[in-house]
PDB file of N, CA and C in Angstrom:
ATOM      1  N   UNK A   1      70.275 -10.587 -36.565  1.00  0.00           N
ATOM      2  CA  UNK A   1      69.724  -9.282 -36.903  1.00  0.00           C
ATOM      3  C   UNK A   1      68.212  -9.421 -37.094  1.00  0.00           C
ATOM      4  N   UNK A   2      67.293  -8.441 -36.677  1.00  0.00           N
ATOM      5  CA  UNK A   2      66.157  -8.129 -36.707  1.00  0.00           C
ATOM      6  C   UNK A   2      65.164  -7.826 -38.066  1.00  0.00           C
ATOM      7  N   UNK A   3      64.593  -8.623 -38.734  1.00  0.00           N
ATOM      8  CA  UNK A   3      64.193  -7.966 -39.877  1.00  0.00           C
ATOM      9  C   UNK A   3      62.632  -7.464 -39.772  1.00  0.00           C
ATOM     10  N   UNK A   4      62.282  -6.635 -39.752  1.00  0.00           N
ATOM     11  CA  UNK A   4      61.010  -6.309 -39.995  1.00  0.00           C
ATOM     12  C   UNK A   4      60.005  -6.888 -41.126  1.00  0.00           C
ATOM     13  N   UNK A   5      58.990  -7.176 -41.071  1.00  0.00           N
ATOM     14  CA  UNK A   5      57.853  -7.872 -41.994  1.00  0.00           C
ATOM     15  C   UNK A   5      57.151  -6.736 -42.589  1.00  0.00           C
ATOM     16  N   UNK A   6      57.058  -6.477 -43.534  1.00  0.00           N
ATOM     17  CA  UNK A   6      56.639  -5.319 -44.348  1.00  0.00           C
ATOM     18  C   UNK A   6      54.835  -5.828 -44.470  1.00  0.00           C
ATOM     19  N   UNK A   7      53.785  -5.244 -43.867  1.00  0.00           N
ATOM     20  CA  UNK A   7      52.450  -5.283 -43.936  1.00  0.00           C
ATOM     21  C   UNK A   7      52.074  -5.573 -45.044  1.00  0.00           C
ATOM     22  N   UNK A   8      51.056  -6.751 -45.592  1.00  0.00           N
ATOM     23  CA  UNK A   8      50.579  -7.056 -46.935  1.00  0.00           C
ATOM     24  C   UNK A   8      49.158  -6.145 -46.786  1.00  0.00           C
ATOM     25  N   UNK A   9      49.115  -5.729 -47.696  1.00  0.00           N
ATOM     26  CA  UNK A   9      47.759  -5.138 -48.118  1.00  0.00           C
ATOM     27  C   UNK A   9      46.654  -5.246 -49.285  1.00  0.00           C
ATOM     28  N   UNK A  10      45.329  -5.273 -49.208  1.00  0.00           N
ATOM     29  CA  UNK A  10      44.582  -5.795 -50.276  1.00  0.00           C
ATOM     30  C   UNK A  10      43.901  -4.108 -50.306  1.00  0.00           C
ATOM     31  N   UNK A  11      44.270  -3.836 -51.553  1.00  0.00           N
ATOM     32  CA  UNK A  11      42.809  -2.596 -52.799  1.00  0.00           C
ATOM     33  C   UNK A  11      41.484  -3.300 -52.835  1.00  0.00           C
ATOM     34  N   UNK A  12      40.231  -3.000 -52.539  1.00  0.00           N
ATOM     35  CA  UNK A  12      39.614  -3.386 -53.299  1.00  0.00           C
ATOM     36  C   UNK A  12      38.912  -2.097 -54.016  1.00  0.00           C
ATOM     37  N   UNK A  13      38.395  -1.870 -55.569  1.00  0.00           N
ATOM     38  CA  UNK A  13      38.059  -1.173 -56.355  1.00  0.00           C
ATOM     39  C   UNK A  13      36.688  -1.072 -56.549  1.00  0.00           C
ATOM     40  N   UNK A  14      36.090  -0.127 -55.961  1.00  0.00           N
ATOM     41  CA  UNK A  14      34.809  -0.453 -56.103  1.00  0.00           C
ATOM     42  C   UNK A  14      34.387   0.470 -56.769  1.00  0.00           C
ATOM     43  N   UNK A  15      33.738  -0.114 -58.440  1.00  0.00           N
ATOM     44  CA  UNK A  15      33.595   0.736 -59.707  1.00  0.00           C
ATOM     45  C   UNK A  15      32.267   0.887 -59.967  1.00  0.00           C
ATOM     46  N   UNK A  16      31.571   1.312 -59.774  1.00  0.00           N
ATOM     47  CA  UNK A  16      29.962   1.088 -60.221  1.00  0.00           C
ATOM     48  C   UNK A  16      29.140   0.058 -59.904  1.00  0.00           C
ATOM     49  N   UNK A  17      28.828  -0.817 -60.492  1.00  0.00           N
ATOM     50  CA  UNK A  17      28.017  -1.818 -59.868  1.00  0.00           C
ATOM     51  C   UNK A  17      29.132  -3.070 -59.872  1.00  0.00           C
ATOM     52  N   UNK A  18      30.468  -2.476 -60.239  1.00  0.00           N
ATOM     53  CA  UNK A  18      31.455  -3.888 -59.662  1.00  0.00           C
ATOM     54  C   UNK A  18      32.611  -3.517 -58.920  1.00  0.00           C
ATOM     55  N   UNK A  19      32.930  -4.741 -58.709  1.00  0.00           N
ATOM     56  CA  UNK A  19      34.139  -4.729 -57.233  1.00  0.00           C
ATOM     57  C   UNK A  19      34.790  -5.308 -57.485  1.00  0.00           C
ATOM     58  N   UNK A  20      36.448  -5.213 -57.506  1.00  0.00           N
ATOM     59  CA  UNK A  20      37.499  -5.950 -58.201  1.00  0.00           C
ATOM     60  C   UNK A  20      38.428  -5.762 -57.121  1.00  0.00           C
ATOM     61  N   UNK A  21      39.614  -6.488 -56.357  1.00  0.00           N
ATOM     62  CA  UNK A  21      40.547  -6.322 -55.662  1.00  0.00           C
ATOM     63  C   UNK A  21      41.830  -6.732 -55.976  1.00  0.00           C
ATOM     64  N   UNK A  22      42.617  -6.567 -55.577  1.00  0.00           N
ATOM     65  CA  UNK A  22      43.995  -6.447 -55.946  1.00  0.00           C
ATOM     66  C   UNK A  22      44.889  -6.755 -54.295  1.00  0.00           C
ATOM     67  N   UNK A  23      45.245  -7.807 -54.404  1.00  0.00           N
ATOM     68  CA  UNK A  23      46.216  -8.597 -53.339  1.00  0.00           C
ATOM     69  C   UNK A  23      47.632  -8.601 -53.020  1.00  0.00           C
ATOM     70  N   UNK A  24      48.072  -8.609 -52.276  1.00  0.00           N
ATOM     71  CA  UNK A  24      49.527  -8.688 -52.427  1.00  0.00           C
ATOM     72  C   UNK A  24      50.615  -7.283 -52.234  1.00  0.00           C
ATOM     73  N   UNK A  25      49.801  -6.480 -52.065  1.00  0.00           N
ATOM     74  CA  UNK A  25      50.886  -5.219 -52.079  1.00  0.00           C
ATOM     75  C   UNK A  25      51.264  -5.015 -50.682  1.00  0.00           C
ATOM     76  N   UNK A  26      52.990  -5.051 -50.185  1.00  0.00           N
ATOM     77  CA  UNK A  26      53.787  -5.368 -49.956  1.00  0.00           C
ATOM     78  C   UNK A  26      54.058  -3.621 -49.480  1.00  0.00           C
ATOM     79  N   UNK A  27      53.971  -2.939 -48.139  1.00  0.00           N
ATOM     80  CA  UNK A  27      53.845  -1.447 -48.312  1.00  0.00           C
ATOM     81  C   UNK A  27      54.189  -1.090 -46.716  1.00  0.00           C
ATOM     82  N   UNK A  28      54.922  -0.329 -46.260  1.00  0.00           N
ATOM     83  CA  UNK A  28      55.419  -0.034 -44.738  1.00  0.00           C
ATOM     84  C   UNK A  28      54.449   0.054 -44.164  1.00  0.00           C
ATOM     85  N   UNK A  29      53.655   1.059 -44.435  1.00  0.00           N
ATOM     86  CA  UNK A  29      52.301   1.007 -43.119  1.00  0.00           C
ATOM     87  C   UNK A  29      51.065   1.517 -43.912  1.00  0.00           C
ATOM     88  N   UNK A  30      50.113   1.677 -42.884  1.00  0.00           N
ATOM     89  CA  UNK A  30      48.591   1.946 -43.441  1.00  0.00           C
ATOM     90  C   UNK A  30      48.533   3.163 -43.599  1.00  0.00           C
ATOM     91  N   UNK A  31      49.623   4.271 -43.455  1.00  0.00           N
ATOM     92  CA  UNK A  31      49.822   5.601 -43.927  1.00  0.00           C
ATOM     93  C   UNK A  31      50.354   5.435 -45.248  1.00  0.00           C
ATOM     94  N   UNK A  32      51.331   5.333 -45.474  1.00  0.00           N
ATOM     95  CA  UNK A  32      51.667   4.869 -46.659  1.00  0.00           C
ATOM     96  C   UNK A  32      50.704   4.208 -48.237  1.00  0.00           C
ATOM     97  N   UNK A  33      50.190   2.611 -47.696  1.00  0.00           N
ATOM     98  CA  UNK A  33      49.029   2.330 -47.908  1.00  0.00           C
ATOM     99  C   UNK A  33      47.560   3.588 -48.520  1.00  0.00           C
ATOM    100  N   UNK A  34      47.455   4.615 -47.528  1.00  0.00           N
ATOM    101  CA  UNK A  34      46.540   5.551 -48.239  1.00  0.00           C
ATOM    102  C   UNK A  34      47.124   6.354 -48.851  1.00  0.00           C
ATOM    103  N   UNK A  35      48.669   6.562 -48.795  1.00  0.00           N
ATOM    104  CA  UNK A  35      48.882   7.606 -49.685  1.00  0.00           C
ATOM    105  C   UNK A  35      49.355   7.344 -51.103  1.00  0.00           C
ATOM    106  N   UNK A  36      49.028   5.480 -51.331  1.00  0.00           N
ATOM    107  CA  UNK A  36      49.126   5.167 -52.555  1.00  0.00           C
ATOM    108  C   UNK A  36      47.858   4.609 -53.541  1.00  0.00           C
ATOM    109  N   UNK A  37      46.952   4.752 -52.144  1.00  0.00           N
ATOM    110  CA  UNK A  37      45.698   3.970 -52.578  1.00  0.00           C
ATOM    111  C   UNK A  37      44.741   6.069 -52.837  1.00  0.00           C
ATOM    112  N   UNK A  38      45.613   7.143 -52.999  1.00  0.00           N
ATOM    113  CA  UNK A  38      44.609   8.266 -53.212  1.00  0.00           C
ATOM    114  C   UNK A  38      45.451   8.745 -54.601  1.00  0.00           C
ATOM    115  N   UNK A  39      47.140   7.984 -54.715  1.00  0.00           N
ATOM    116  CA  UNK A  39      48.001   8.455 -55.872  1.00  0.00           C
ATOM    117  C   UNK A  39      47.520   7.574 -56.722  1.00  0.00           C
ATOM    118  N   UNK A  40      46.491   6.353 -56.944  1.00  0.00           N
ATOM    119  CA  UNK A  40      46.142   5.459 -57.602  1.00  0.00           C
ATOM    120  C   UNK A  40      44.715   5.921 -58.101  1.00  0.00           C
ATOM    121  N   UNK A  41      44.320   6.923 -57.100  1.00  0.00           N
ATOM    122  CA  UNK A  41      42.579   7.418 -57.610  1.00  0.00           C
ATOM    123  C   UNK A  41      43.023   8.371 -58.135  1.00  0.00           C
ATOM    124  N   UNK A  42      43.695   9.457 -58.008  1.00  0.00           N
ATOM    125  CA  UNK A  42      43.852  10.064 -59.373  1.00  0.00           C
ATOM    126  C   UNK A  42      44.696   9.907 -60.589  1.00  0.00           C
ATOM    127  N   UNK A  43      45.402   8.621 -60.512  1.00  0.00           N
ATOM    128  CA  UNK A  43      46.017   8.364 -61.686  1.00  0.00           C
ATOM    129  C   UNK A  43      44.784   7.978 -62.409  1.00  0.00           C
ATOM    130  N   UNK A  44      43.827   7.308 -61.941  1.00  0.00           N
ATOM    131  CA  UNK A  44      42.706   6.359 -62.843  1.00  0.00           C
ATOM    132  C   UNK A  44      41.533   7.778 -63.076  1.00  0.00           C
ATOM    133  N   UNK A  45      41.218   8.566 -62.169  1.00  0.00           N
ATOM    134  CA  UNK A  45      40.503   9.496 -62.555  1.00  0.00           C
ATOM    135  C   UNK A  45      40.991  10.607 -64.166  1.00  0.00           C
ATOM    136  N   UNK A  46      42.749  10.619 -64.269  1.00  0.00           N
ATOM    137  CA  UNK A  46      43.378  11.313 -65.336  1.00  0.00           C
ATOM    138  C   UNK A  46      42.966  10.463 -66.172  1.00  0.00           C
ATOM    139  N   UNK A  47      43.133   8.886 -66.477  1.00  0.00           N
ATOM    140  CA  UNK A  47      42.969   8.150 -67.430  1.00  0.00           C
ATOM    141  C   UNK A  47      41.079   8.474 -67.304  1.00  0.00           C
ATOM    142  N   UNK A  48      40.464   8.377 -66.362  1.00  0.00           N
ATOM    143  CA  UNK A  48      38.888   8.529 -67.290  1.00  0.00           C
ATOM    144  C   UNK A  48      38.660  10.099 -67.732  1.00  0.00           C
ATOM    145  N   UNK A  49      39.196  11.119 -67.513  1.00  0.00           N
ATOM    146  CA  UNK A  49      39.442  12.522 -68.153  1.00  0.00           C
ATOM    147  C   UNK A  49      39.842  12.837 -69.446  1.00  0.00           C
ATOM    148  N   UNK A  50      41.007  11.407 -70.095  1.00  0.00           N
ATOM    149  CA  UNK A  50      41.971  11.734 -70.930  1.00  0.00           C
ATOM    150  C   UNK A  50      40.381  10.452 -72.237  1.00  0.00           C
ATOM    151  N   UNK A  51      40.164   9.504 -71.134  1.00  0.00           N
ATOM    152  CA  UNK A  51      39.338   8.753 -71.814  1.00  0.00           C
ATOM    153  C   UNK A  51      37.628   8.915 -72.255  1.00  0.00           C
ATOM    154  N   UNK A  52      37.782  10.109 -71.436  1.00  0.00           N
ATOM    155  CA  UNK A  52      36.096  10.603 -71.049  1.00  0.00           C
ATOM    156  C   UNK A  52      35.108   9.502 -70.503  1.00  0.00           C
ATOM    157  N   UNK A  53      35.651   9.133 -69.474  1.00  0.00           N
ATOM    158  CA  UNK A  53      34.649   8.198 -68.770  1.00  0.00           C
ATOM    159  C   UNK A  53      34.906   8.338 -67.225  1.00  0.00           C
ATOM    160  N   UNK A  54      33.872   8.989 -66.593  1.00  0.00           N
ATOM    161  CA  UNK A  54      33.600   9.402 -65.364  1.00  0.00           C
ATOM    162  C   UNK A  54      34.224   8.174 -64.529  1.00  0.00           C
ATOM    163  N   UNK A  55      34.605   8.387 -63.344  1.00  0.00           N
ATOM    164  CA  UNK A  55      35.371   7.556 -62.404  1.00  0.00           C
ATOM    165  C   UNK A  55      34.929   8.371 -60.933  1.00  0.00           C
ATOM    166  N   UNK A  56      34.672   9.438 -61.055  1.00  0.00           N
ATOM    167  CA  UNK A  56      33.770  10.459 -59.794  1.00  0.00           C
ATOM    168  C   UNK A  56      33.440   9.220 -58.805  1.00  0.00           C
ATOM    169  N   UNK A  57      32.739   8.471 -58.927  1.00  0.00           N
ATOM    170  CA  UNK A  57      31.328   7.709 -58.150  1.00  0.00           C
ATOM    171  C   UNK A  57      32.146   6.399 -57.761  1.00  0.00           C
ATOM    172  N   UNK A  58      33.730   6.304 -58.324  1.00  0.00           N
ATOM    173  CA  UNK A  58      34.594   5.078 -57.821  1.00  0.00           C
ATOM    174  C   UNK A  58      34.806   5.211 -56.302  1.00  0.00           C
ATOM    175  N   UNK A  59      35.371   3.973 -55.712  1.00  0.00           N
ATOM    176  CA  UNK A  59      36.161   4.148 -54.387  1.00  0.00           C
ATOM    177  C   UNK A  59      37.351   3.034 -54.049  1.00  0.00           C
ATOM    178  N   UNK A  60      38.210   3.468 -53.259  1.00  0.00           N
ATOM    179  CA  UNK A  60      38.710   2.182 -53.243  1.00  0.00           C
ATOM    180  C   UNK A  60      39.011   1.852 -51.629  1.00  0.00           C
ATOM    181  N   UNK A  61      38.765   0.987 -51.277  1.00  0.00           N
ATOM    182  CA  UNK A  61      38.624   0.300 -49.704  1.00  0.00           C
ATOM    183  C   UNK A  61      40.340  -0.268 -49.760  1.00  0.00           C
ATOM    184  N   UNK A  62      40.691  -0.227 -48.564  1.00  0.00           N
ATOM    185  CA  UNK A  62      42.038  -0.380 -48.367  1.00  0.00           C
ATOM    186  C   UNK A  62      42.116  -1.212 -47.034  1.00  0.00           C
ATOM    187  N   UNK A  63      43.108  -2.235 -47.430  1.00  0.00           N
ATOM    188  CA  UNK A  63      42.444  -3.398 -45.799  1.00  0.00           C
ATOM    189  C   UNK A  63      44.029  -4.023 -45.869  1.00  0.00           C
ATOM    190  N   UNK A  64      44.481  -4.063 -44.594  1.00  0.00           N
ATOM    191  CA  UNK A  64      45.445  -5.001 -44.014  1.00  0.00           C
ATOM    192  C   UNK A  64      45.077  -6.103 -44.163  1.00  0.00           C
ATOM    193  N   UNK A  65      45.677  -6.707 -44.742  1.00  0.00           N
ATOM    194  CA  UNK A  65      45.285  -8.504 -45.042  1.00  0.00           C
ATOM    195  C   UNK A  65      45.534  -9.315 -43.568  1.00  0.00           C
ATOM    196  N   UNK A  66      46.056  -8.541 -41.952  1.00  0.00           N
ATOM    197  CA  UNK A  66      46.145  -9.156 -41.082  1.00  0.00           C
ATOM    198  C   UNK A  66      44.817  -8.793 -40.035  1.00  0.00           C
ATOM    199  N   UNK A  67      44.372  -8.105 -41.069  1.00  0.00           N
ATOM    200  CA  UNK A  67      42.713  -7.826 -40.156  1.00  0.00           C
ATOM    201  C   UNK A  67      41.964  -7.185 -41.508  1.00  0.00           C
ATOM    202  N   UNK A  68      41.505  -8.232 -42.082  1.00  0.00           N
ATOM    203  CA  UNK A  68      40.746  -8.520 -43.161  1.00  0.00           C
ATOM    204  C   UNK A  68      39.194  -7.771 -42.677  1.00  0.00           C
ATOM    205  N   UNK A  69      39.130  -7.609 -41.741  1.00  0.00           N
ATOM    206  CA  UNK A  69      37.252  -7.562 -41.426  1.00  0.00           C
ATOM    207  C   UNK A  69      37.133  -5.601 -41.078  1.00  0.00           C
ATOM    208  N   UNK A  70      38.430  -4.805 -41.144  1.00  0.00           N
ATOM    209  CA  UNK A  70      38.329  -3.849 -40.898  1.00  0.00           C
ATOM    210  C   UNK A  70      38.967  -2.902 -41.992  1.00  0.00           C
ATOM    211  N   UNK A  71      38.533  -2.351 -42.395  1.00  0.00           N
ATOM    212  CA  UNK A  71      39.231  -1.315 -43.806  1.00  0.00           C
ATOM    213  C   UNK A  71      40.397  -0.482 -42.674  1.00  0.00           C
ATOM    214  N   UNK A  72      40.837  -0.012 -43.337  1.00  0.00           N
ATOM    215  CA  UNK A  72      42.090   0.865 -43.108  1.00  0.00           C
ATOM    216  C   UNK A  72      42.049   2.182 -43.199  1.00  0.00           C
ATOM    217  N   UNK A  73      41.000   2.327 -44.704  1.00  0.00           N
ATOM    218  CA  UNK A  73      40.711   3.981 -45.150  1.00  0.00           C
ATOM    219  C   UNK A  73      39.675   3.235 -46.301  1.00  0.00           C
ATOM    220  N   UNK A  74      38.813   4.401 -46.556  1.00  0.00           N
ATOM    221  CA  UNK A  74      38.039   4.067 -47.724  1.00  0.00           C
ATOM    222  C   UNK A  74      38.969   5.699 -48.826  1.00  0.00           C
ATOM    223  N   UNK A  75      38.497   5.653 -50.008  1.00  0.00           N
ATOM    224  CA  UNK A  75      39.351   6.716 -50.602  1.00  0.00           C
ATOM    225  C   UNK A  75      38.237   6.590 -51.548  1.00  0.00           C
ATOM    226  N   UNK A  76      37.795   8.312 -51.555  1.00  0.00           N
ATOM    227  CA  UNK A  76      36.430   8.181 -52.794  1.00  0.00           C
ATOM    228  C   UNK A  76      36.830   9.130 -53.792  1.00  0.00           C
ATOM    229  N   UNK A  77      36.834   8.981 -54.995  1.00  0.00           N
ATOM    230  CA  UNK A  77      37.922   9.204 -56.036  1.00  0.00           C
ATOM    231  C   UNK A  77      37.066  10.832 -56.116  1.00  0.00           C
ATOM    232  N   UNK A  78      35.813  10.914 -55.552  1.00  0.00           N
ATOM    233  CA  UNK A  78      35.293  12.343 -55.826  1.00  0.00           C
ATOM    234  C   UNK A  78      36.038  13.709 -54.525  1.00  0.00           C
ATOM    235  N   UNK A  79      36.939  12.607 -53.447  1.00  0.00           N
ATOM    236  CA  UNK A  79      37.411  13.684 -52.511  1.00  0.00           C
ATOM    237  C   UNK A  79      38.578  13.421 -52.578  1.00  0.00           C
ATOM    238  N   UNK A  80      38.845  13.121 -54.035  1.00  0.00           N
ATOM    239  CA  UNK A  80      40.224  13.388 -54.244  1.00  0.00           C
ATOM    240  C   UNK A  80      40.664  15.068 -55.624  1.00  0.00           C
ATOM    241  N   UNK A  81      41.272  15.851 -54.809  1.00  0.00           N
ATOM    242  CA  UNK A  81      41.604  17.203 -55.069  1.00  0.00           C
ATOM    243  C   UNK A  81      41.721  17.618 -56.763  1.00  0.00           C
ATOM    244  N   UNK A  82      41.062  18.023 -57.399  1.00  0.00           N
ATOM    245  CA  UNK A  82      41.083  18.186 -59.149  1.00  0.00           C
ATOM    246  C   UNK A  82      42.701  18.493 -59.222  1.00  0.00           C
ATOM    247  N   UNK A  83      43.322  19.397 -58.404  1.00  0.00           N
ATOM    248  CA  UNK A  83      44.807  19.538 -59.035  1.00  0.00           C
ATOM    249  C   UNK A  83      45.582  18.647 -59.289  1.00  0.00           C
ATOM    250  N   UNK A  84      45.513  17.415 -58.432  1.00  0.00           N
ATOM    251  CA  UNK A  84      46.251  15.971 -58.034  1.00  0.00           C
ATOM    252  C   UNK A  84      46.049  15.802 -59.619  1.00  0.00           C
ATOM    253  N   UNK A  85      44.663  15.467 -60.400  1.00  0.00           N
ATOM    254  CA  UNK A  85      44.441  14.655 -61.770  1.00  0.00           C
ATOM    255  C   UNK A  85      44.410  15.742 -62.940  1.00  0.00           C
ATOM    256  N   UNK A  86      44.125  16.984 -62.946  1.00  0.00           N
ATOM    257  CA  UNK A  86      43.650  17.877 -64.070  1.00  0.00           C
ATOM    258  C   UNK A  86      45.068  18.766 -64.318  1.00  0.00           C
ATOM    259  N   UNK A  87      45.347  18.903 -65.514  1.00  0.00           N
ATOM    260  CA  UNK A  87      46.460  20.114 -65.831  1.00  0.00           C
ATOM    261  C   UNK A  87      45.789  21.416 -66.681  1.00  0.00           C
TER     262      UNK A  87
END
């Protein structure tokens, strides 16, 4: 039987004047991939709302770890939709 290899993917977080990444996530495709890497910018945008600390000016770069040299999607936490984070 045939098993399919589920695409590894690397976040990287790019917060102000720093950059932090996150390895290993394990995700069907690079659709998918952005539609968890824009459910992740406004979870963190609610937490700087709830925390009062701007997150607007964040982004997060999204890269197939099997082609490391090309992003996938960039996701900029300011073109992500106020309804997604605000009640």
């Amino acid at each position: 039987m045939w098993s399919r290899v589920m695409p590894t993917y690397r976040f990287e977080f790019h917060e102000a004047l720093r950059t932090s990444a996150v390895r290993g996530i394990k995700l069907d495709d690079d659709e998918t991939a952005t539609a968890e890497a824009v459910q992740t910018a406004g979870e963190m945008l609610l937490d700087g709302v709830v925390d009062d600390f701007d997150r607007v000016d964040w982004a997060i770069k999204i890269f197939n770890q099997s082609d490391e040299a090309h992003a996938v999607a960039v996701i900029r936490f300011s073109d992500v939709p106020a309804s997604k984070y605000r009640s």
